[in-house]
Protein backbone atom coordinates (compact mmCIF):
# COMPACT_ATOMS: atom_id res chain seq x y z
CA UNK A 1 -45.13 -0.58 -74.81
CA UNK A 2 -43.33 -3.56 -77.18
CA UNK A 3 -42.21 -1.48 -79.86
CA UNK A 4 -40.83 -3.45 -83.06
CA UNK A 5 -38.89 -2.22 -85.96
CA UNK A 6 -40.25 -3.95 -88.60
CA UNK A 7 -38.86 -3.71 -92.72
CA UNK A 8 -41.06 -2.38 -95.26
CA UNK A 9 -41.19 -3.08 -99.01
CA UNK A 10 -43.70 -1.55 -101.44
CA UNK A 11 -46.11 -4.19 -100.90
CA UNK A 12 -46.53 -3.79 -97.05
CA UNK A 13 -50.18 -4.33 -95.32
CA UNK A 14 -49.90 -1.26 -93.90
CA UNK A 15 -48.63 1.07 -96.49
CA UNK A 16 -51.35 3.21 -96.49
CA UNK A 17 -51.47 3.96 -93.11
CA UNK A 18 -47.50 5.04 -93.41
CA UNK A 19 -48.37 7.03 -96.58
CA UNK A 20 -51.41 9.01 -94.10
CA UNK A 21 -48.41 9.71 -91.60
CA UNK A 22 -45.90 11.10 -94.40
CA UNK A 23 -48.52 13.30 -95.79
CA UNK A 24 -49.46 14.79 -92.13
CA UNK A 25 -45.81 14.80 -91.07
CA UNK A 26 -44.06 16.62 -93.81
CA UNK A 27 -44.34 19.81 -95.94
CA UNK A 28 -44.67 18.81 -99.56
CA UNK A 29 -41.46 20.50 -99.71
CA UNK A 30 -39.36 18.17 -98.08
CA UNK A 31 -41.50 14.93 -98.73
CA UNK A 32 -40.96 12.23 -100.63
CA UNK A 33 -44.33 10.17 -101.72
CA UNK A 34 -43.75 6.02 -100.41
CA UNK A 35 -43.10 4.98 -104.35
CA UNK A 36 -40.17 7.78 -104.20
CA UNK A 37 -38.79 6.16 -101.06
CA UNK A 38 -38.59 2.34 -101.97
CA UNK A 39 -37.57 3.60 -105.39
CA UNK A 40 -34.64 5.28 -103.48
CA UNK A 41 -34.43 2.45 -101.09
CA UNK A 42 -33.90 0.23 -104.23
CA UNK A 43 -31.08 1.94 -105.51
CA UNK A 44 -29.51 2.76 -102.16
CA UNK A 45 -28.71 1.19 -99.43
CA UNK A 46 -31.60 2.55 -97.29
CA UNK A 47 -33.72 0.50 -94.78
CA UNK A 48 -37.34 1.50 -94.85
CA UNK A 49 -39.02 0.75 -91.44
CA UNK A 50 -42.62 0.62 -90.25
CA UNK A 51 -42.69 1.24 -86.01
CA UNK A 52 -45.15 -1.28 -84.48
CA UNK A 53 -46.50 -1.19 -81.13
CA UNK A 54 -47.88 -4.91 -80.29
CA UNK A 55 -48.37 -5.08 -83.93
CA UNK A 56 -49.93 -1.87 -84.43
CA UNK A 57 -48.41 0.84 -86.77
CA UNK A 58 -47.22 3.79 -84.96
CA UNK A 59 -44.74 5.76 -87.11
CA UNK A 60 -42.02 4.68 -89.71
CA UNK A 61 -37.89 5.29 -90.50
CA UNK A 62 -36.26 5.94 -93.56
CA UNK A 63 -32.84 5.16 -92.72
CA UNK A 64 -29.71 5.84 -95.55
CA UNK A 65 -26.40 4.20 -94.53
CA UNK A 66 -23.06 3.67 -95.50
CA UNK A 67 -20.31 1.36 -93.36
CA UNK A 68 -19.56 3.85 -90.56
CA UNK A 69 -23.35 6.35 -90.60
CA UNK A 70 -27.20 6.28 -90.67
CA UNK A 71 -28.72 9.63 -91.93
CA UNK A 72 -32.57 9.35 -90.27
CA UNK A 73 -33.76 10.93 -93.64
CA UNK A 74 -37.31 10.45 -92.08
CA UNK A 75 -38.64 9.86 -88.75
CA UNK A 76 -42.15 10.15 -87.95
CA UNK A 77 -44.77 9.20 -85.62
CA UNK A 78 -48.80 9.42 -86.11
CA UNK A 79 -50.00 12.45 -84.75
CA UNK A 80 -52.45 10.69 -82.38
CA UNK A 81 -49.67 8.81 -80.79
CA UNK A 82 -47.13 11.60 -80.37
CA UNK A 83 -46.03 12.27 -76.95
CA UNK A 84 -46.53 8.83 -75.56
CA UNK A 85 -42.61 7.93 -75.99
CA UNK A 86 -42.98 6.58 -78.94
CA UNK A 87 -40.16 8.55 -80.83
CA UNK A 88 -37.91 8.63 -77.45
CA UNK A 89 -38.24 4.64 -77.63
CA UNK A 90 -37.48 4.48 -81.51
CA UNK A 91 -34.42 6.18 -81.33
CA UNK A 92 -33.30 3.68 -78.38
CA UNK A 93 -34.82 0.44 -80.57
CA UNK A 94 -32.69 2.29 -83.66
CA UNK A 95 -29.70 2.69 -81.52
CA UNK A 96 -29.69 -0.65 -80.63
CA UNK A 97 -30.41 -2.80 -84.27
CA UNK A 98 -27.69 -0.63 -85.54
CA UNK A 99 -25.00 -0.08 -83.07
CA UNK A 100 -22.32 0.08 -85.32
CA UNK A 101 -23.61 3.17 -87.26
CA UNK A 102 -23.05 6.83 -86.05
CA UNK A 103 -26.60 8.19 -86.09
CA UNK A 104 -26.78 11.62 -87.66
CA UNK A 105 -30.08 13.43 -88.12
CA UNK A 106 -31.13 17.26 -89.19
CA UNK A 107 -33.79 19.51 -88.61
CA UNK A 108 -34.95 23.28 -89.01
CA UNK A 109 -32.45 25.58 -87.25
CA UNK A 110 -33.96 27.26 -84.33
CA UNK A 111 -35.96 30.47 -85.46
CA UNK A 112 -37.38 33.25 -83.26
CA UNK A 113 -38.87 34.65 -86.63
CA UNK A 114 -40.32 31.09 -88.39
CA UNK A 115 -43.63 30.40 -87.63
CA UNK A 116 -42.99 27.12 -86.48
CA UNK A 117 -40.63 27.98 -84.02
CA UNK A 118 -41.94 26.39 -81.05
CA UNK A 119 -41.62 22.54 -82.61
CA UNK A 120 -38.57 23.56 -83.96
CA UNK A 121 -37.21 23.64 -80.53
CA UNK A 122 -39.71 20.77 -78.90
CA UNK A 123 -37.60 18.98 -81.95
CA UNK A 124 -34.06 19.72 -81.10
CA UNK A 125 -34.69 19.13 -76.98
CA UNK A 126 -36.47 15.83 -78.26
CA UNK A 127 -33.39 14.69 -80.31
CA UNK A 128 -30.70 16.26 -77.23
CA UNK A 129 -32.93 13.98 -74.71
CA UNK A 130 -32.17 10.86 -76.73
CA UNK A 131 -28.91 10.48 -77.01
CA UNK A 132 -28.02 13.24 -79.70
CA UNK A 133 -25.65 16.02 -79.65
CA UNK A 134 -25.07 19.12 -81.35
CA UNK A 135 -22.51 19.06 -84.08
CA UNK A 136 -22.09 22.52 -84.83
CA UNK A 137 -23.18 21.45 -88.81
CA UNK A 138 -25.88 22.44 -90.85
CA UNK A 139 -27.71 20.97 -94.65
CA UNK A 140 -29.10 22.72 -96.25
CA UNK A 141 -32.42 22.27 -98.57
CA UNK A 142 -33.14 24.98 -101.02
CA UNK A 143 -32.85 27.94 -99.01
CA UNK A 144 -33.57 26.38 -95.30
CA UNK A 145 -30.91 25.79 -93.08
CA UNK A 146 -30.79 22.65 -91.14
CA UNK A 147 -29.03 21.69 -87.99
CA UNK A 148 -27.63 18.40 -87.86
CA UNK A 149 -27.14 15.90 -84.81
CA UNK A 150 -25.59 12.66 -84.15
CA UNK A 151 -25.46 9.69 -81.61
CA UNK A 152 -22.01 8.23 -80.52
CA UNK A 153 -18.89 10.76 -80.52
CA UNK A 154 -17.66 13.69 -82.84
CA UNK A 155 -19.41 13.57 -86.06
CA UNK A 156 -18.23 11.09 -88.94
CA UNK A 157 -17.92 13.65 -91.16
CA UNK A 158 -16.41 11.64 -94.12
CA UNK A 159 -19.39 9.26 -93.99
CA UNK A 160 -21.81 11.93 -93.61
CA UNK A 161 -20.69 13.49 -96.96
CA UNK A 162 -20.89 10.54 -98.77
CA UNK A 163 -24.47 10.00 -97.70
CA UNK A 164 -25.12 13.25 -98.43
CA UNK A 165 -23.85 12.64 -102.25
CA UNK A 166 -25.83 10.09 -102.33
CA UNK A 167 -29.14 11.64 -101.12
CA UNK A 168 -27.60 14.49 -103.51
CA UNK A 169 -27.61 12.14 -106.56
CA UNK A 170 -31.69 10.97 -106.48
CA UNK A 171 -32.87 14.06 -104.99
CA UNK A 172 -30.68 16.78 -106.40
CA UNK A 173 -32.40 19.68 -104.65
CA UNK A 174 -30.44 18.39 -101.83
CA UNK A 175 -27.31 19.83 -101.49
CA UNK A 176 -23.96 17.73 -101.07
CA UNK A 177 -22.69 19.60 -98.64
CA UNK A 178 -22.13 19.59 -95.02
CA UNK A 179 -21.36 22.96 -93.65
């Protein structure tokens, strides 16, 4: 495996083969189409990144940041290369382009009653496995809860909240609160 993170712009080669990922990856609830993201990119400070494998498109990042955090808005990997440590060796490739940003992700809470309960918790012990830890702090989108994680040490909660304004301010479904 030589996995690359590579920048994207609206006019990438491989655009549509992100967009195919987003669509599969995401309820239409919590998506955002690839015009909304480099729209959002262009007014943010947001790196939008295609993962390459020798070249080949594998998955993409949607990364907002500030001086001190990275919020992984998005993170996804093409169904028919999940579980082949692609993800596990994004996060490391992320980790290491930016090292001086905290990390901070969220997901679904665990459960027992959703019916996706099972990848919500192959999601959190996928996160915990590389190099995230619990935070004890939840977003939330409309009525979902969702638990966030970070690299590094205690969460950078400051930071955090100002992403979260910010991701509040184009998307205002989002709340801009960390609780």
């Amino acid at each position: 495996m030589n996995l690359e993170l590579i920048r994207l712009n609206s006019n990438s080669k491989d655009r549509k083969y992100f967009e195919q990922i987003n669509d599969e990856a995401f309820p239409l609830s919590e998506r955002m189409s690839f015009d909304e993201i480099f729209d959002f990119a262009s007014d943010t400070d947001t790196d939008v990144l295609g993962i390459y494998d020798d070249g080949n498109p594998v998955g993409f990042v949607v990364l907002l940041k500030n001086g001190e955090c990275g919020y992984v808005y998005f993170i996804a990997i093409d169904s028919c290369t999940r579980s082949k440590g692609y993800g596990s060796v994004a996060m490391q490739k992320m980790m290491e382009t930016y090292p001086e940003l905290q990390l901070v992700l969220d997901f679904e809470v665990i459960d027992e009653n959703a019916e996706n309960n099972a990848q919500r918790v192959r999601r959190k012990n996928f996160y915990l496995r590389n190099g995230f830890h619990e935070t004890g702090n939840y977003t939330m989108l409309r009525d979902e809860r969702f638990e966030v994680v970070c690299n590094g040490g205690e969460l950078r909660k400051a930071a955090l909240k100002d992403l979260l304004r910010v991701l509040h301010e184009h998307r205002p479904e989002f709340p801009d609160v960390l609780i």
